[in-house]
N, C-alpha and C. Protein backbone atom coordinates (compact mmCIF):
# COMPACT_ATOMS: atom_id res chain seq x y z
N UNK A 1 -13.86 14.20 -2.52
CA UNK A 1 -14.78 13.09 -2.24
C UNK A 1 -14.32 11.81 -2.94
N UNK A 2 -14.45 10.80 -2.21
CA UNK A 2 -14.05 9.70 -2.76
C UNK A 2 -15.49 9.06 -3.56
N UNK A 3 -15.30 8.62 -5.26
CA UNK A 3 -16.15 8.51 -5.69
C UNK A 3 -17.05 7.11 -5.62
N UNK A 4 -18.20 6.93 -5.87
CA UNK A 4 -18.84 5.85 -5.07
C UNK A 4 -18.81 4.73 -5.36
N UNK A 5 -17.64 4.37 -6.79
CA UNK A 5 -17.40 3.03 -7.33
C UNK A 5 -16.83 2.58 -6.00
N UNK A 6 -15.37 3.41 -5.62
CA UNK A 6 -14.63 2.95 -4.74
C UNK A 6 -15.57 2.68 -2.92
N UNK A 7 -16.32 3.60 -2.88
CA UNK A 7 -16.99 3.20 -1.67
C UNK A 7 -18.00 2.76 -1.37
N UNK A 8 -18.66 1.95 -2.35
CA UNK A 8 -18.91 0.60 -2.24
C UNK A 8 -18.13 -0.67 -2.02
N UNK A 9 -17.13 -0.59 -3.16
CA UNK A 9 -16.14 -1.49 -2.58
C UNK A 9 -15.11 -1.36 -1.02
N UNK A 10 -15.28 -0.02 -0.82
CA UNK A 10 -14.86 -0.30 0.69
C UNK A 10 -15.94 -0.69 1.62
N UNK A 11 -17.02 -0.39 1.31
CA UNK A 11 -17.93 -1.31 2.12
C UNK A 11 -18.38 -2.53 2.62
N UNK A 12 -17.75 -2.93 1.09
CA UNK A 12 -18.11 -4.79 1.12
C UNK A 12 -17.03 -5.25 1.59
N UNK A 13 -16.06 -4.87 2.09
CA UNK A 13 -14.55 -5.43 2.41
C UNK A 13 -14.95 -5.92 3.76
N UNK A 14 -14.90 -7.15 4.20
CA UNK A 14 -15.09 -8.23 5.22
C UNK A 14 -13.86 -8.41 5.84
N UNK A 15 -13.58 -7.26 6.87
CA UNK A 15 -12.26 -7.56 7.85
C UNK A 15 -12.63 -9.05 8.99
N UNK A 16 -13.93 -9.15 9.03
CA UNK A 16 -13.99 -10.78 10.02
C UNK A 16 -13.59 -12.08 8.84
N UNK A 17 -12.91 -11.83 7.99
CA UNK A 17 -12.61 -12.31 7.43
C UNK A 17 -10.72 -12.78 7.17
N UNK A 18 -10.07 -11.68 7.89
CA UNK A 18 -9.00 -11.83 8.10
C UNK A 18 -8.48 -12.89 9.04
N UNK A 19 -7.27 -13.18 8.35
CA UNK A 19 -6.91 -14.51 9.07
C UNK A 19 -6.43 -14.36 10.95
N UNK A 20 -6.28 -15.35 11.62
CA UNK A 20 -5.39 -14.57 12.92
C UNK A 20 -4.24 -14.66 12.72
N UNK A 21 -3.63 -14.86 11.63
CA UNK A 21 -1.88 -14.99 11.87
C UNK A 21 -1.84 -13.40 11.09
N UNK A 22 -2.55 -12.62 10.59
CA UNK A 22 -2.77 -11.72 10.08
C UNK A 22 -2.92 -10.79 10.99
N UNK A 23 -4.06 -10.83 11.93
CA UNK A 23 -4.61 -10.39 12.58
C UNK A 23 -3.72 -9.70 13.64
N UNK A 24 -2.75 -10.53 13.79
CA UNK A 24 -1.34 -10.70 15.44
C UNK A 24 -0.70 -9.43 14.57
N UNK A 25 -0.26 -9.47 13.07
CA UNK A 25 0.60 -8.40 12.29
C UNK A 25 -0.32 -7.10 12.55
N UNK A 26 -1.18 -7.13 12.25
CA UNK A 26 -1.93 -5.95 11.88
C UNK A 26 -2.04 -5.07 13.44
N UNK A 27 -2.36 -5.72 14.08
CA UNK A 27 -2.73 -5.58 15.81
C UNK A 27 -1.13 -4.48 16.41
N UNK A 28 0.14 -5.23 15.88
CA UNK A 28 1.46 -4.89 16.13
C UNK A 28 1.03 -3.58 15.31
N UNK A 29 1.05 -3.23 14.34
CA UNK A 29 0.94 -2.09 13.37
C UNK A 29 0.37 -1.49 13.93
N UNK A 30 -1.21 -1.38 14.44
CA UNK A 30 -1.85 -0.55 15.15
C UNK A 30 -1.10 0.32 16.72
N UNK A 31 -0.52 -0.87 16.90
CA UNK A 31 -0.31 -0.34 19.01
C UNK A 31 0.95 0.99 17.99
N UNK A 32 1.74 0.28 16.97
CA UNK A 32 2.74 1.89 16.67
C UNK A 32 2.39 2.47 16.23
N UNK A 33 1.02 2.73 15.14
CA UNK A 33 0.44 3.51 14.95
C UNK A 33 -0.17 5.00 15.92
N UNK A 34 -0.64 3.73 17.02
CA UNK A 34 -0.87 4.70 18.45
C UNK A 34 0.38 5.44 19.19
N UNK A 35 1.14 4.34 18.93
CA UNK A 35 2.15 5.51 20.08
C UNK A 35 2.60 6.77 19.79
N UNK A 36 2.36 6.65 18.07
CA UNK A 36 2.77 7.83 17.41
C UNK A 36 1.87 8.90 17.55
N UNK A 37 0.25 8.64 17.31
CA UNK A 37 -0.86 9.55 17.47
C UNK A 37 -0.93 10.08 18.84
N UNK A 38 -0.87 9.13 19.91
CA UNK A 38 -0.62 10.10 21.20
C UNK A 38 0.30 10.51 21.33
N UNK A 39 1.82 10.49 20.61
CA UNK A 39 2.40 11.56 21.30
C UNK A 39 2.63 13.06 20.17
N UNK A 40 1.55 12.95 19.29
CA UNK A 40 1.04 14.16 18.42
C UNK A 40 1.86 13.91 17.64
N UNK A 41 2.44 12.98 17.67
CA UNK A 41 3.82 13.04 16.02
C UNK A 41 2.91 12.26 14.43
N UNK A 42 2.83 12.38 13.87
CA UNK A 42 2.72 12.50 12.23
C UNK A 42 3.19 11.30 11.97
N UNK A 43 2.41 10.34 11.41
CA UNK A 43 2.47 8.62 10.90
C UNK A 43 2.91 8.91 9.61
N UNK A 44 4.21 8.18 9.38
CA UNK A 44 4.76 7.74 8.07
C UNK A 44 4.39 6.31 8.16
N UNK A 45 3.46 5.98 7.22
CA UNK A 45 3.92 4.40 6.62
C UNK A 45 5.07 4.13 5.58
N UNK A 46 5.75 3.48 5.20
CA UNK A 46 6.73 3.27 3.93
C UNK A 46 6.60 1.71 4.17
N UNK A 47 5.65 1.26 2.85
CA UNK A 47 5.40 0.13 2.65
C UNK A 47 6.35 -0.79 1.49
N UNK A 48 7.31 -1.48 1.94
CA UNK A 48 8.23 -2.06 0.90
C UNK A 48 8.35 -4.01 0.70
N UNK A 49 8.33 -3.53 -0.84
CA UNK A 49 8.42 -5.16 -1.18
C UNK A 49 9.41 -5.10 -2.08
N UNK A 50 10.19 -5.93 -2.70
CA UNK A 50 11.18 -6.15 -3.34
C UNK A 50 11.35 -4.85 -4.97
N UNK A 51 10.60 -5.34 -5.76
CA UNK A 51 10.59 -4.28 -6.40
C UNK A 51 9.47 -3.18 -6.81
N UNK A 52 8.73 -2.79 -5.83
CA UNK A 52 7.66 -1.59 -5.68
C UNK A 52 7.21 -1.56 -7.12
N UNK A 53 6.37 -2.87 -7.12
CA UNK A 53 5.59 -3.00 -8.23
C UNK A 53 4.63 -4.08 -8.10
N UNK A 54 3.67 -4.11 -7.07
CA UNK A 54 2.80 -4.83 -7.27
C UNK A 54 2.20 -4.41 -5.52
N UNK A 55 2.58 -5.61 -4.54
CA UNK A 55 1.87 -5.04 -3.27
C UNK A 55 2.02 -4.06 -2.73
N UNK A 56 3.34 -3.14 -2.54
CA UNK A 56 3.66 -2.28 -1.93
C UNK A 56 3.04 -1.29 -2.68
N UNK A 57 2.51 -0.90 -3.78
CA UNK A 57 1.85 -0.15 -4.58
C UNK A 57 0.22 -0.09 -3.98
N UNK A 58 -0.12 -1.06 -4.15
CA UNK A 58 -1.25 -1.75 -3.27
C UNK A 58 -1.64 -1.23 -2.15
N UNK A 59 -0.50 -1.24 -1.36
CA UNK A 59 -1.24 -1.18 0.44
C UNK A 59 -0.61 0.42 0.36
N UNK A 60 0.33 1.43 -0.65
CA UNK A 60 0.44 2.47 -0.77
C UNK A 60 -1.33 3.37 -0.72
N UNK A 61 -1.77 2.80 -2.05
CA UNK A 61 -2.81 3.29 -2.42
C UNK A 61 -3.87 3.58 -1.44
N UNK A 62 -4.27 1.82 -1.39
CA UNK A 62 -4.77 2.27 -0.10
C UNK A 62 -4.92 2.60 0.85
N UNK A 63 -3.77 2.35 1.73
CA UNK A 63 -3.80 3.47 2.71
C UNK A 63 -3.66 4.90 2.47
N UNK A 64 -3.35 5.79 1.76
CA UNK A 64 -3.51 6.76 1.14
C UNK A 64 -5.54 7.16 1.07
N UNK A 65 -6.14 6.27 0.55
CA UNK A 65 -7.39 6.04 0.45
C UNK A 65 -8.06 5.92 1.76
N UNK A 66 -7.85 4.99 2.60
CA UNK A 66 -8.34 5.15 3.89
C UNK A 66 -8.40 6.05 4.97
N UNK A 67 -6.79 6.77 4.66
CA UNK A 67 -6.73 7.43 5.75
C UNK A 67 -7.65 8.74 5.05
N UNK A 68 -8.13 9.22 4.17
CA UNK A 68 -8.46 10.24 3.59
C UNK A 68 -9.98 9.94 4.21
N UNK A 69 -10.37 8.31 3.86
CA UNK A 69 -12.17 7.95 4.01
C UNK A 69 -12.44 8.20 5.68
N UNK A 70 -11.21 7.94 6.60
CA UNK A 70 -11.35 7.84 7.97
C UNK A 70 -10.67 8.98 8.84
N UNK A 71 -10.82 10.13 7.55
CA UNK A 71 -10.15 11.32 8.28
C UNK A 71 -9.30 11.37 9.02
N UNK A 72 -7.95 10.67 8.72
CA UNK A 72 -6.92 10.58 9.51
C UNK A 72 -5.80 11.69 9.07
N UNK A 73 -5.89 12.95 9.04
CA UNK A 73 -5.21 13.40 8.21
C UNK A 73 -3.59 13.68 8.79
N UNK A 74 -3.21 12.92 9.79
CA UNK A 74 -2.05 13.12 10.25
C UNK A 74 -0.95 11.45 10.41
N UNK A 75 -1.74 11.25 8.69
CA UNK A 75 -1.16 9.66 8.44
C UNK A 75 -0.97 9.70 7.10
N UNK A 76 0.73 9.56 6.67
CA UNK A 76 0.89 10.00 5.36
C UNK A 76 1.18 8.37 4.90
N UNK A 77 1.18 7.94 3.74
CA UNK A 77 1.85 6.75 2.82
C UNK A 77 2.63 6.57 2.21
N UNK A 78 3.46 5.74 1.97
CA UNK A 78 5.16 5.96 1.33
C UNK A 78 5.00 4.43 0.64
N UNK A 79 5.50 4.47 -0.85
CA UNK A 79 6.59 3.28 -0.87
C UNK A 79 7.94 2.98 -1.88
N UNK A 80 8.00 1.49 -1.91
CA UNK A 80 9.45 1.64 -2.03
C UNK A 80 10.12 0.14 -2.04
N UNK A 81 11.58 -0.26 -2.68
CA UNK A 81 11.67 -1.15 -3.17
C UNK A 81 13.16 -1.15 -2.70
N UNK A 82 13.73 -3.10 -2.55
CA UNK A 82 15.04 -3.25 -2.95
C UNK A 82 15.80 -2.40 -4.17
N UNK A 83 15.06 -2.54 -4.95
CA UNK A 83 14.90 -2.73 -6.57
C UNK A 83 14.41 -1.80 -7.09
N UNK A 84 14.27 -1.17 -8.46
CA UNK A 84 13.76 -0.40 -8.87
C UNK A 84 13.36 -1.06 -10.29
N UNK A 85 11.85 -1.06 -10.83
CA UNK A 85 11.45 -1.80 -11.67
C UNK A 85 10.42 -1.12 -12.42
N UNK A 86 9.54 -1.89 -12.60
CA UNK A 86 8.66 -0.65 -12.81
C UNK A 86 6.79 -1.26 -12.51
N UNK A 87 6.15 -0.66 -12.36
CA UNK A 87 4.77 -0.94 -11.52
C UNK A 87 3.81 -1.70 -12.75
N UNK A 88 3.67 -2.84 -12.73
CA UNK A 88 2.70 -3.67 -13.30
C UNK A 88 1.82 -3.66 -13.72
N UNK A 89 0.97 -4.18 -15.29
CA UNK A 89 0.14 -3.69 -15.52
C UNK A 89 -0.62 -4.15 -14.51
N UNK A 90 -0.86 -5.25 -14.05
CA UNK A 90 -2.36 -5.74 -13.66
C UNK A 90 -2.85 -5.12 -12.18
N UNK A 91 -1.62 -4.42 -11.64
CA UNK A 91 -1.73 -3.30 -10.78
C UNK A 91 -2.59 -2.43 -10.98
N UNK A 92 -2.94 -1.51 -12.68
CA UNK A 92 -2.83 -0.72 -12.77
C UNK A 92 -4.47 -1.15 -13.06
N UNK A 93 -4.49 -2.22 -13.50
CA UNK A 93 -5.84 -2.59 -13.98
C UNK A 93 -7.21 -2.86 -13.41
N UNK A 94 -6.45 -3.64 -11.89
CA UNK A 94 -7.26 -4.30 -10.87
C UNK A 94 -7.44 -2.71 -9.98
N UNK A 95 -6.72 -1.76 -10.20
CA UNK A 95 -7.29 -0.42 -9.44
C UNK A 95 -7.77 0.01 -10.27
N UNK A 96 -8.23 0.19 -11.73
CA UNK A 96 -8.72 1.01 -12.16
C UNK A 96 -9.92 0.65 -12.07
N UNK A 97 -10.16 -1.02 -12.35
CA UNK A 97 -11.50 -1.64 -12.28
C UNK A 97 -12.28 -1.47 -10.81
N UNK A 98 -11.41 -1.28 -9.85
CA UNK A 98 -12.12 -0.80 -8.38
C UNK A 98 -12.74 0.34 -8.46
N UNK A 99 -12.04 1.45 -9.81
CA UNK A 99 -13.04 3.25 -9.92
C UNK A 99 -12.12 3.98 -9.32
N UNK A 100 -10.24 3.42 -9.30
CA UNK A 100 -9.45 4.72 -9.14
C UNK A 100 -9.46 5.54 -10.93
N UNK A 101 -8.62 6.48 -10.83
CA UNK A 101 -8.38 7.12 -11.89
C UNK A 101 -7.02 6.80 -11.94
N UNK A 102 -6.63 6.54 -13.20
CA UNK A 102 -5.27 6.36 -13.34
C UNK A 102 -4.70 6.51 -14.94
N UNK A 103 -3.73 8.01 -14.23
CA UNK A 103 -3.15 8.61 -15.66
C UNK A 103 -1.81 7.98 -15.58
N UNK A 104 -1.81 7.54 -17.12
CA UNK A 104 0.34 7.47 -17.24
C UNK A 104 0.83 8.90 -17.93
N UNK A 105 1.72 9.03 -16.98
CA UNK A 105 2.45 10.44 -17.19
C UNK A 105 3.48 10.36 -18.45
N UNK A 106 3.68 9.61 -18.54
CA UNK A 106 5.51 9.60 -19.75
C UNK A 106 5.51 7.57 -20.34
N UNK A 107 5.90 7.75 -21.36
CA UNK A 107 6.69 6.58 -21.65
C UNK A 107 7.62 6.17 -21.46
N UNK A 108 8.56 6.33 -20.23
CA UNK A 108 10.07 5.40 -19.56
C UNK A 108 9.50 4.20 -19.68
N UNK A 109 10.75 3.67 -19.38
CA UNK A 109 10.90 2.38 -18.99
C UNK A 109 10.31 1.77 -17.95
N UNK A 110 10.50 3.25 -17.10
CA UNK A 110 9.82 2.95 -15.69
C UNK A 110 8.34 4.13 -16.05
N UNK A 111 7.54 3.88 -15.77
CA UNK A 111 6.89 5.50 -16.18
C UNK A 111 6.10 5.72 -14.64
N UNK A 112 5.42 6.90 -14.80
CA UNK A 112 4.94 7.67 -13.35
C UNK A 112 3.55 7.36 -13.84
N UNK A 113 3.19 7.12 -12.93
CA UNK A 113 1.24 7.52 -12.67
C UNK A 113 0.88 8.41 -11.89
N UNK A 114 -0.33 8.97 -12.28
CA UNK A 114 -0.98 9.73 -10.91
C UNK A 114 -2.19 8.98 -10.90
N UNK A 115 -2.72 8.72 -9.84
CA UNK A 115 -3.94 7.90 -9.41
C UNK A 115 -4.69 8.62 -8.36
N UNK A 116 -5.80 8.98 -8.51
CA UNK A 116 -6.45 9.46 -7.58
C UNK A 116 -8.29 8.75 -7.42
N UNK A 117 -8.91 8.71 -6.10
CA UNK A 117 -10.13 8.05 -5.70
C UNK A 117 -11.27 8.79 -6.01
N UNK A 118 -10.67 9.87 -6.86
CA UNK A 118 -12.40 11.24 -7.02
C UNK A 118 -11.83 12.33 -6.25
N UNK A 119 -11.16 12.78 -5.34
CA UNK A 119 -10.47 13.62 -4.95
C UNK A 119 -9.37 13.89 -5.74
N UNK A 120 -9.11 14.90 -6.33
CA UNK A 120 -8.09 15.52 -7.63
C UNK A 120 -7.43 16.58 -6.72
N UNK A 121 -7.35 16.51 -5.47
CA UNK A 121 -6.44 17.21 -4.73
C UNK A 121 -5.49 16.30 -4.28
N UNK A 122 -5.83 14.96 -4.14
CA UNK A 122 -4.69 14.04 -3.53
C UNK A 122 -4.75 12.91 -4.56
N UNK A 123 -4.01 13.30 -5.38
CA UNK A 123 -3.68 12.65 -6.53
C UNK A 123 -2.29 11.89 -5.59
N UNK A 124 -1.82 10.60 -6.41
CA UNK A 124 -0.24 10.16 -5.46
C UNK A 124 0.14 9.55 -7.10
N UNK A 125 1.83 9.80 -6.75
CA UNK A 125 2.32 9.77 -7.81
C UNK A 125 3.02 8.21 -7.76
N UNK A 126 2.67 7.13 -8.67
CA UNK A 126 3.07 5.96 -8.62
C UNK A 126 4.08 5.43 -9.87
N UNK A 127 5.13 4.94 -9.25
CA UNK A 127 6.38 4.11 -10.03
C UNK A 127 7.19 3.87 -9.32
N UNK A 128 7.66 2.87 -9.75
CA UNK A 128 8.60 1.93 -8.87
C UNK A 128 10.14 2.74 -8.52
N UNK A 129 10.41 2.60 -7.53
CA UNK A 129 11.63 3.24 -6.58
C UNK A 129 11.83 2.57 -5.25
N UNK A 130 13.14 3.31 -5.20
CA UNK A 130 13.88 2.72 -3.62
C UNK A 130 12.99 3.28 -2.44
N UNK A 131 13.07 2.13 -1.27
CA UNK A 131 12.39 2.98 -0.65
C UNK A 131 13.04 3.78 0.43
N UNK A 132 14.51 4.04 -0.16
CA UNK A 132 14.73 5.39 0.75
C UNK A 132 15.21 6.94 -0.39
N UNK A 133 14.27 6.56 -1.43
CA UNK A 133 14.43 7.87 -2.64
C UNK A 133 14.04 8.93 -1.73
N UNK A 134 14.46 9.92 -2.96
CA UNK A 134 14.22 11.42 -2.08
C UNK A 134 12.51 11.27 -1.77
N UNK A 135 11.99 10.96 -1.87
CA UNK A 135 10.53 11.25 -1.92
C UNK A 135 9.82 10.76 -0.55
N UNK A 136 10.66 9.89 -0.11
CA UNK A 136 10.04 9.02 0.83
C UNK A 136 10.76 9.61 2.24
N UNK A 137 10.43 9.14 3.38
CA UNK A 137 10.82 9.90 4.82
C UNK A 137 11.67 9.49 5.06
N UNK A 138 13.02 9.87 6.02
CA UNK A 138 14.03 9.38 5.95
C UNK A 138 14.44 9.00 7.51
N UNK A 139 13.45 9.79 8.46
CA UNK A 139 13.55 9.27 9.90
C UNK A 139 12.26 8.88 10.43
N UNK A 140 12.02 8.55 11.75
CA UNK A 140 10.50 8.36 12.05
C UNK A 140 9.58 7.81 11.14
N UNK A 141 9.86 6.97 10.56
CA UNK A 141 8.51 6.09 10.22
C UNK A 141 8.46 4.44 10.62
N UNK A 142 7.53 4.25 9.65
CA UNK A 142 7.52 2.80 10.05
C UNK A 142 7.58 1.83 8.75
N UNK A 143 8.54 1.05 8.83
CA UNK A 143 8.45 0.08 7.78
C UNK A 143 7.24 -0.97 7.44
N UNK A 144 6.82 -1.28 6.48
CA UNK A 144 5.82 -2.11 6.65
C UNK A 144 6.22 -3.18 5.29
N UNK A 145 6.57 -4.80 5.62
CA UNK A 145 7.48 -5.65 4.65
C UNK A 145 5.99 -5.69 3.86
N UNK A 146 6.00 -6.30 2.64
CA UNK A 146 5.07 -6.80 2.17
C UNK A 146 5.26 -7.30 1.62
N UNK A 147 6.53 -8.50 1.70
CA UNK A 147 7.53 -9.61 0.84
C UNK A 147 8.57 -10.08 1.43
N UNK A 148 8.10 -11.28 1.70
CA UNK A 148 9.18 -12.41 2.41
C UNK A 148 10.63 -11.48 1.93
N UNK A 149 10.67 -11.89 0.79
CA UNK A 149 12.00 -11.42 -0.13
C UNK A 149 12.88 -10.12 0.38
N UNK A 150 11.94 -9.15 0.29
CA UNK A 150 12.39 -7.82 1.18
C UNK A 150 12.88 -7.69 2.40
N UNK A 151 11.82 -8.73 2.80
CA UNK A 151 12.36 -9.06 4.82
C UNK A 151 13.95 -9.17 4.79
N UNK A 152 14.06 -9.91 3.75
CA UNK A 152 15.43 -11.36 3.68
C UNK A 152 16.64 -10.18 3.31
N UNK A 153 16.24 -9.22 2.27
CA UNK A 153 17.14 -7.91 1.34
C UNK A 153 16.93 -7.25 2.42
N UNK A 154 16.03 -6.85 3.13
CA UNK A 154 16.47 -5.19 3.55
C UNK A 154 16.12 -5.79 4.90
N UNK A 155 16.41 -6.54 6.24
CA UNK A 155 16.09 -7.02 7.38
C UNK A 155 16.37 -5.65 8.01
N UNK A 156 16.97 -4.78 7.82
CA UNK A 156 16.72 -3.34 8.69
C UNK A 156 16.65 -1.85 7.60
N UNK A 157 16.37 -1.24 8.34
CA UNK A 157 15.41 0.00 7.10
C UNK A 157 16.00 1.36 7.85
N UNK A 158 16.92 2.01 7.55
CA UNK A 158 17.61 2.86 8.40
C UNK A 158 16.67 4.13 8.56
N UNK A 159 16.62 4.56 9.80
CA UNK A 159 15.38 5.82 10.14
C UNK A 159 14.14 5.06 10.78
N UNK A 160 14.06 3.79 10.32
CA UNK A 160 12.86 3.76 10.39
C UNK A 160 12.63 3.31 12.73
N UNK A 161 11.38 3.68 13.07
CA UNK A 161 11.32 3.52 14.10
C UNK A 161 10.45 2.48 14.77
N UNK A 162 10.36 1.80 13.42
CA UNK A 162 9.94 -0.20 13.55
C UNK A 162 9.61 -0.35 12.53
N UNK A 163 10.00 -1.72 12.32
CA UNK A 163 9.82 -2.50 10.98
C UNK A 163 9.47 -3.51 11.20
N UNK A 164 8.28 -3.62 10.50
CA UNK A 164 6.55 -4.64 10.78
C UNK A 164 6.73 -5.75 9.46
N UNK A 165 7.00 -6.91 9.67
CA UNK A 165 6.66 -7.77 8.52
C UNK A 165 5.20 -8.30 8.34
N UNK A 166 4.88 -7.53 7.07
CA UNK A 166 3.02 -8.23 6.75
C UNK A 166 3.11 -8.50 5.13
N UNK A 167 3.49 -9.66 4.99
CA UNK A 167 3.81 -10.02 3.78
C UNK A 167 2.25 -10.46 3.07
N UNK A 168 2.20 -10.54 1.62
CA UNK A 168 0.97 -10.52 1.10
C UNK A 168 1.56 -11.94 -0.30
N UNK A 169 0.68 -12.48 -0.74
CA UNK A 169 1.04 -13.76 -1.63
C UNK A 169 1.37 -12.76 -3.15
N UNK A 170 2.41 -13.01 -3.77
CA UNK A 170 2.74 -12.59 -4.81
C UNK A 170 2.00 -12.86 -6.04
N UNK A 171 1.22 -11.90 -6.46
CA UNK A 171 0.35 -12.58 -7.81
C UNK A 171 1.21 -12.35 -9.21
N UNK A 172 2.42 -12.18 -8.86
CA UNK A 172 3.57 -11.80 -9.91
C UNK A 172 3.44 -13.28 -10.28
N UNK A 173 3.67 -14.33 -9.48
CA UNK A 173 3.55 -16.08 -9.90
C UNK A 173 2.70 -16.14 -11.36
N UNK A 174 1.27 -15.46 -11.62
CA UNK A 174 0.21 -15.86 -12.23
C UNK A 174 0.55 -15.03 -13.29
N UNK A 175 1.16 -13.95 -13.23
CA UNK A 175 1.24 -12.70 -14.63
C UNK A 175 1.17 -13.87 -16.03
N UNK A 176 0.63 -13.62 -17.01
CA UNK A 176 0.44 -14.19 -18.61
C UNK A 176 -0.26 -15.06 -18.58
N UNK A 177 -0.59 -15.65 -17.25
CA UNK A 177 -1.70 -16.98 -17.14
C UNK A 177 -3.28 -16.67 -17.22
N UNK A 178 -3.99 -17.33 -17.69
CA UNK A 178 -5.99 -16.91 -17.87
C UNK A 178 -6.34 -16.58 -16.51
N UNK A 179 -5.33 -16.96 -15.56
CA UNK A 179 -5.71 -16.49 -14.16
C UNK A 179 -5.09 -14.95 -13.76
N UNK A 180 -4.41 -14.19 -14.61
CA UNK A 180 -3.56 -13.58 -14.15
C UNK A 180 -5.07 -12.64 -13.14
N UNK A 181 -5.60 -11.89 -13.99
CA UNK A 181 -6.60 -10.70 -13.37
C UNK A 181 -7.26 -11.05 -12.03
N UNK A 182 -7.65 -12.57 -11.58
CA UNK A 182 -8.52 -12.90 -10.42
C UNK A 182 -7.64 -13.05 -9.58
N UNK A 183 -5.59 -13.00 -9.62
CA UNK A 183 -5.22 -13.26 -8.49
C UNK A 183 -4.92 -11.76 -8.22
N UNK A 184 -4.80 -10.70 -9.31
CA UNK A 184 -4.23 -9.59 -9.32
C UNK A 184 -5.69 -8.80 -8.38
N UNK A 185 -6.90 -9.20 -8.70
CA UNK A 185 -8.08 -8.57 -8.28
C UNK A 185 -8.42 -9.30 -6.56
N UNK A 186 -7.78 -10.16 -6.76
CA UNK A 186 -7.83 -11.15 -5.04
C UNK A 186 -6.85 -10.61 -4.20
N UNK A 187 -5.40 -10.25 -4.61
CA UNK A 187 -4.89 -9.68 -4.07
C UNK A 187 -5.31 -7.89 -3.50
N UNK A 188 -5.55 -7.01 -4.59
CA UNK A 188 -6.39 -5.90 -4.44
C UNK A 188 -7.32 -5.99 -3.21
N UNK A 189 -7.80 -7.02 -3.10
CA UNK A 189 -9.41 -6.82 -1.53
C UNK A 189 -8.59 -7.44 -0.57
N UNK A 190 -7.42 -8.51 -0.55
CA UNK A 190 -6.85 -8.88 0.60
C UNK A 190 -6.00 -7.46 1.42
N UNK A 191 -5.29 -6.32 0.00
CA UNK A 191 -4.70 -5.65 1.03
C UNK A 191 -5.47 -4.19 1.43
N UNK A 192 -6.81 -4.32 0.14
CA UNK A 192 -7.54 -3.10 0.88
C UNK A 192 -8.61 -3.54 2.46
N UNK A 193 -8.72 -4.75 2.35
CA UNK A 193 -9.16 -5.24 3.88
C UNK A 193 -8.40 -5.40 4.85
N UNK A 194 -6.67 -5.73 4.84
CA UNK A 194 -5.98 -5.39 5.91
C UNK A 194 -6.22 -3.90 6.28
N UNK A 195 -5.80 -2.96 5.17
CA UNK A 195 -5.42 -1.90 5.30
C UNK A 195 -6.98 -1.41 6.14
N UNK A 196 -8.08 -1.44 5.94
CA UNK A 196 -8.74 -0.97 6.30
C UNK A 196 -9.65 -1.19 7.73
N UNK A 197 -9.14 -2.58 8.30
CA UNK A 197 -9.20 -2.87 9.39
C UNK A 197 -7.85 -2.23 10.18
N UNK A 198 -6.79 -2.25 9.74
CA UNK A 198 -5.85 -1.09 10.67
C UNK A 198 -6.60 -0.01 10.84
N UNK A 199 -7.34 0.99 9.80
CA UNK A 199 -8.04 2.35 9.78
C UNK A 199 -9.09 2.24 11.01
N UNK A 200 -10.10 1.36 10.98
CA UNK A 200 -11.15 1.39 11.81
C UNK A 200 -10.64 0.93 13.26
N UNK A 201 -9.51 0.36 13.63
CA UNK A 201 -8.90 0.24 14.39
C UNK A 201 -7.80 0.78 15.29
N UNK A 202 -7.82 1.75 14.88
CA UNK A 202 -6.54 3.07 15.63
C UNK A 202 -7.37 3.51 16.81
């Protein structure tokens, strides 16, 4: 069960609120979403931004989260980076303050999380990586950019069977500033409201 900090906040999430230049991306995402569900094949997302530490973590989570709230259970989440870095605090902060759970596994450089919504069966394991590591799918999915930057580094994504640019504003700009948390927490509802207008929309 997803616990009820988090689903409230998926409640209040205002998809008539999305922009239409947004709207045209998201719409594209959906029709491949479909072609995949009717022809019974199994949705990989692999969501990548430059160094899989901030949005692509983001629209990981949540979709991971949605598809679980909207019983999609034949829609898995992936992500993944030019780069390999390591996942941000204010990432870690602006989800925890939403009512995920979030353990750090090890002290690396890079370290692992497990994060889970109240369901402790689908825990997902978060730190920054490539996004064609062993972990992630290597044919049939779908790319999803979430950084100009990435578009520009990785303009093709080998396996993948379309690659969707839906880039999101970098709140990496604001990190150490008195603003850092409201762009890190603004960003958080911009990509759990994309993500969740794709969900109600398949």
């Amino acid at each position: 069960m997803i616990n009820n900090k988090i689903l409230n906040f998926i409640l209040k999430l205002n998809t008539s609120k999305i922009s239409t230049s947004r709207l045209k991306i998201l719409d594209l995402l959906i029709r491949e979403v479909r072609i995949n569900l009717n022809k019974s094949i199994s949705v990989q997302l692999n969501f990548i931004c430059t160094h899989n530490s901030r949005r692509s973590q983001f629209s990981q989570i949540w979709s991971e989260t949605l598809a679980y709230y909207y019983d999609y259970k034949n829609i898995s989440s992936f992500s993944g980076g030019t780069e390999i870095t390591e996942v941000y605090d204010g990432v870690l902060t602006s989800l925890s303050k939403t009512g995920f759970n979030v353990l750090k596994n090890n002290k690396k450089p890079n370290p692992t999380y497990s994060i889970d919504f109240g369901e402790s069966k689908k825990k997902v394991a978060v730190y920054s990586k490539l996004f064609n590591c062993d972990l992630n799918p290597k044919s049939d999915f779908i790319a999803i950019m979430n950084c100009s930057s990435a578009d520009k580094n990785c303009p093709f994504v080998a396996g993948a069977s379309k690659n969707i640019s839906m880039p999101f504003d970098d709140p990496k700009f604001y990190d150490g500033s008195d603003e850092e948390m409201f762009y890190y927490n603004k960003t958080n509802i911009e990509i759990a409201t994309s993500i969740k207008y794709l969900y109600i929309n398949i």
